[in-house]
C-alpha atoms as a PDB file:
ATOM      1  CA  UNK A   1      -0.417-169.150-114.550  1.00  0.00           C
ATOM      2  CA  UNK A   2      -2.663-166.673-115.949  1.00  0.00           C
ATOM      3  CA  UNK A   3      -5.884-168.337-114.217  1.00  0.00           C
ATOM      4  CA  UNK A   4      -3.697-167.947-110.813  1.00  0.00           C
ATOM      5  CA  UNK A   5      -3.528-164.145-111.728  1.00  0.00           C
ATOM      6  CA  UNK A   6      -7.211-163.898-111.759  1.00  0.00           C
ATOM      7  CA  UNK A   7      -7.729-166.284-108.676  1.00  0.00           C
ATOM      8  CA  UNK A   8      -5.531-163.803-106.441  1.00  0.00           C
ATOM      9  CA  UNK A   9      -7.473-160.788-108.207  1.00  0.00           C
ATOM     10  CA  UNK A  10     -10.762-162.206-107.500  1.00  0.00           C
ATOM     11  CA  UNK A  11     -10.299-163.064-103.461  1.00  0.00           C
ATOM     12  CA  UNK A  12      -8.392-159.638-102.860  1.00  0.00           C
ATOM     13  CA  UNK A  13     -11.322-158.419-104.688  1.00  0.00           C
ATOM     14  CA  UNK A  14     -14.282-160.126-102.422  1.00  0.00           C
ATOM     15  CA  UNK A  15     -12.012-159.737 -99.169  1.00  0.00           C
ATOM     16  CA  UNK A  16     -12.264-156.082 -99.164  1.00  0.00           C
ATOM     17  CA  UNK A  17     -16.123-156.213 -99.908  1.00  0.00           C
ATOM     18  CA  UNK A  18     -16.835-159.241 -97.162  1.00  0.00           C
ATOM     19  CA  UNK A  19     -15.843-157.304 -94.238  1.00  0.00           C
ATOM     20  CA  UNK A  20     -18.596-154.758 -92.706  1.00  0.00           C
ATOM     21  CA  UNK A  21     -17.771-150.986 -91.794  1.00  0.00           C
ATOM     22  CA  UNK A  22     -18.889-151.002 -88.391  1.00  0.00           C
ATOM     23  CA  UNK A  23     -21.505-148.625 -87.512  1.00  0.00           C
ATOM     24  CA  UNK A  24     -21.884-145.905 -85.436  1.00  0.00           C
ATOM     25  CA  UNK A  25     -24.848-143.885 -84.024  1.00  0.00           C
ATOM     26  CA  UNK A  26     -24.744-140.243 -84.211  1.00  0.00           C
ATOM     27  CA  UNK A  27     -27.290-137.244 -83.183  1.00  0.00           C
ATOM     28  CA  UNK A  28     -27.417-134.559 -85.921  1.00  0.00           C
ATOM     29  CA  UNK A  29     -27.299-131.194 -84.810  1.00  0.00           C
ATOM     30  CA  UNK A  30     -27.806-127.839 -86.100  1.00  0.00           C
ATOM     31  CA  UNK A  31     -26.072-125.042 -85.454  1.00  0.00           C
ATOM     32  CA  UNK A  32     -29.566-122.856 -86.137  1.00  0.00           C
ATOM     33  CA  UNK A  33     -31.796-125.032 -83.892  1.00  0.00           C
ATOM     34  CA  UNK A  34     -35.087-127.107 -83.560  1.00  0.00           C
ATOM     35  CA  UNK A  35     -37.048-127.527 -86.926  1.00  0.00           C
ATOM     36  CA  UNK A  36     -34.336-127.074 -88.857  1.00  0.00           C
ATOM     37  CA  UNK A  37     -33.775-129.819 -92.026  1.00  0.00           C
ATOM     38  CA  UNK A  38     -30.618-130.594 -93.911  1.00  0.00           C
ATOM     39  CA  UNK A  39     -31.515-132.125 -97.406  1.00  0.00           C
ATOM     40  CA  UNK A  40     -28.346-134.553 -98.426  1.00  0.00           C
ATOM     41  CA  UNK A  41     -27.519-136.964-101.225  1.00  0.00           C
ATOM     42  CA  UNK A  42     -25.658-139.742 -99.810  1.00  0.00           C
ATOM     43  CA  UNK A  43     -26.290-143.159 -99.910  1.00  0.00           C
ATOM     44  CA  UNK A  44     -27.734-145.352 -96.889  1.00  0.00           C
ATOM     45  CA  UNK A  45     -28.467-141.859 -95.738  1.00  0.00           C
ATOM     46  CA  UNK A  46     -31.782-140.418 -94.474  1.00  0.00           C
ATOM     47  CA  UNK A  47     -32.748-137.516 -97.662  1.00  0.00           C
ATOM     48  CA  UNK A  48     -34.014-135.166 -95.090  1.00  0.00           C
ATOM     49  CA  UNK A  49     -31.925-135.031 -91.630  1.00  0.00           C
ATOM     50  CA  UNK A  50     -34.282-133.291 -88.606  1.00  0.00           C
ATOM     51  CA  UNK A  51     -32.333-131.350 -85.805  1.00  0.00           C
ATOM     52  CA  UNK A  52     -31.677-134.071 -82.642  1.00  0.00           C
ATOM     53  CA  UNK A  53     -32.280-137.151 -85.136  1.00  0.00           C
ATOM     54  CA  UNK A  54     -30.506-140.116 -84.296  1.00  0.00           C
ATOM     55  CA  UNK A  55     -28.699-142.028 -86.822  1.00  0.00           C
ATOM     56  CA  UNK A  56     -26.994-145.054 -87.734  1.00  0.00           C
ATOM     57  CA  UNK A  57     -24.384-144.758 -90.292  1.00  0.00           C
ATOM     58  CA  UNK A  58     -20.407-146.060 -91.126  1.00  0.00           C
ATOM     59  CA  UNK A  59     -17.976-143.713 -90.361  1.00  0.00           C
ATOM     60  CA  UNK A  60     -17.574-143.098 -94.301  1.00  0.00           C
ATOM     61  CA  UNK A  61     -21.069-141.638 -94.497  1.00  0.00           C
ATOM     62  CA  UNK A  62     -20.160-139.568 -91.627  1.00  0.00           C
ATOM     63  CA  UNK A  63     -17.391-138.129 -93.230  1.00  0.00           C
ATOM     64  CA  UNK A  64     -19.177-137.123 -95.841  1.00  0.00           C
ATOM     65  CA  UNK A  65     -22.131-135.397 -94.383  1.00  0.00           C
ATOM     66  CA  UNK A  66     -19.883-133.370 -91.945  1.00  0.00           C
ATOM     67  CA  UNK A  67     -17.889-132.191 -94.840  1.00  0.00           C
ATOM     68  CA  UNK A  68     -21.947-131.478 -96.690  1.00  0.00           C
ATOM     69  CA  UNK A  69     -22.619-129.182 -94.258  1.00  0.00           C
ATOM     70  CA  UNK A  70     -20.252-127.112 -91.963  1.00  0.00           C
ATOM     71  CA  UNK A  71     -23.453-125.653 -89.845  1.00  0.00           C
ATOM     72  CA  UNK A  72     -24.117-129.153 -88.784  1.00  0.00           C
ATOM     73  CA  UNK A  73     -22.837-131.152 -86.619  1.00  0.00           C
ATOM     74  CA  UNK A  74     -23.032-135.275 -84.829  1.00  0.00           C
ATOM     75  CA  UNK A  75     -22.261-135.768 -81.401  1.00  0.00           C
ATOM     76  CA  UNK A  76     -22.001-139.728 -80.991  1.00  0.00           C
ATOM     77  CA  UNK A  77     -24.366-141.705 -78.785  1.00  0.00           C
ATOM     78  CA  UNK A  78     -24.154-144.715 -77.072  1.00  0.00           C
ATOM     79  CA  UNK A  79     -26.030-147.302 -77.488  1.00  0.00           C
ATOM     80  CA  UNK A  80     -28.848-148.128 -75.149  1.00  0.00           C
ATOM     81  CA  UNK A  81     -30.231-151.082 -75.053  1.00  0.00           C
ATOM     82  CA  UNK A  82     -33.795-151.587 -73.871  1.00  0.00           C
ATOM     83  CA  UNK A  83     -34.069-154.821 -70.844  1.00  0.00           C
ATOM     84  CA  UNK A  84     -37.902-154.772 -69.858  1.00  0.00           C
END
C-alpha cells in the first residue's frame, strides 16, 4: 500500500512539471525612453532589458518583472511569422 502512496506522489509530481507554460512575446517599455536599461534577476530572463526589446517569456516571468519595476512596462506582440 505504501509503494501505491509513492506511485500517486510521483505522477502528480511529474504531471505538473510535463506540461509547458505557454509563452508569450512582449515589448519592454520604459516609461523614461530610448537607451534606457533595466538590470533584473530572474531566470530565463534577459540580465539587461533595452527599451523596445522584444521578448519571449511565460506569463510567470512576466509577472515578476512587472512587479521588478513599476516604470516599466510590456505591451504584447503578435507573432509574425516570416513567408519569403
Amino acid at each position: 500500500m505504501a509503494e501505491k502512496a509513492q506511485d500517486k506522489k510521483q505522477e502528480t509530481k511529474q504531471g505538473s512539471t510535463g506540461t509547458k507554460e505557454s509563452k508569450v512575446k512582449v515589448m519592454a517599455k520604459s516609461n523614461s525612453g530610448a537607451g534606457t536599461t533595466l538590470n533584473v534577476n530572474i531566470e530565463g530572463v534577459p540580465k539587461v532589458i533595452i527599451h523596445g526589446e522584444v521578448l519571449e517569456m511565460t506569463n510567470k516571468q512576466l509577472q515578476k518583472l512587472k512587479i521588478s519595476s513599476s516604470s516599466w512596462s510590456y505591451e504584447e506582440v503578435e507573432k509574425k511569422e516570416d513567408t519569403k
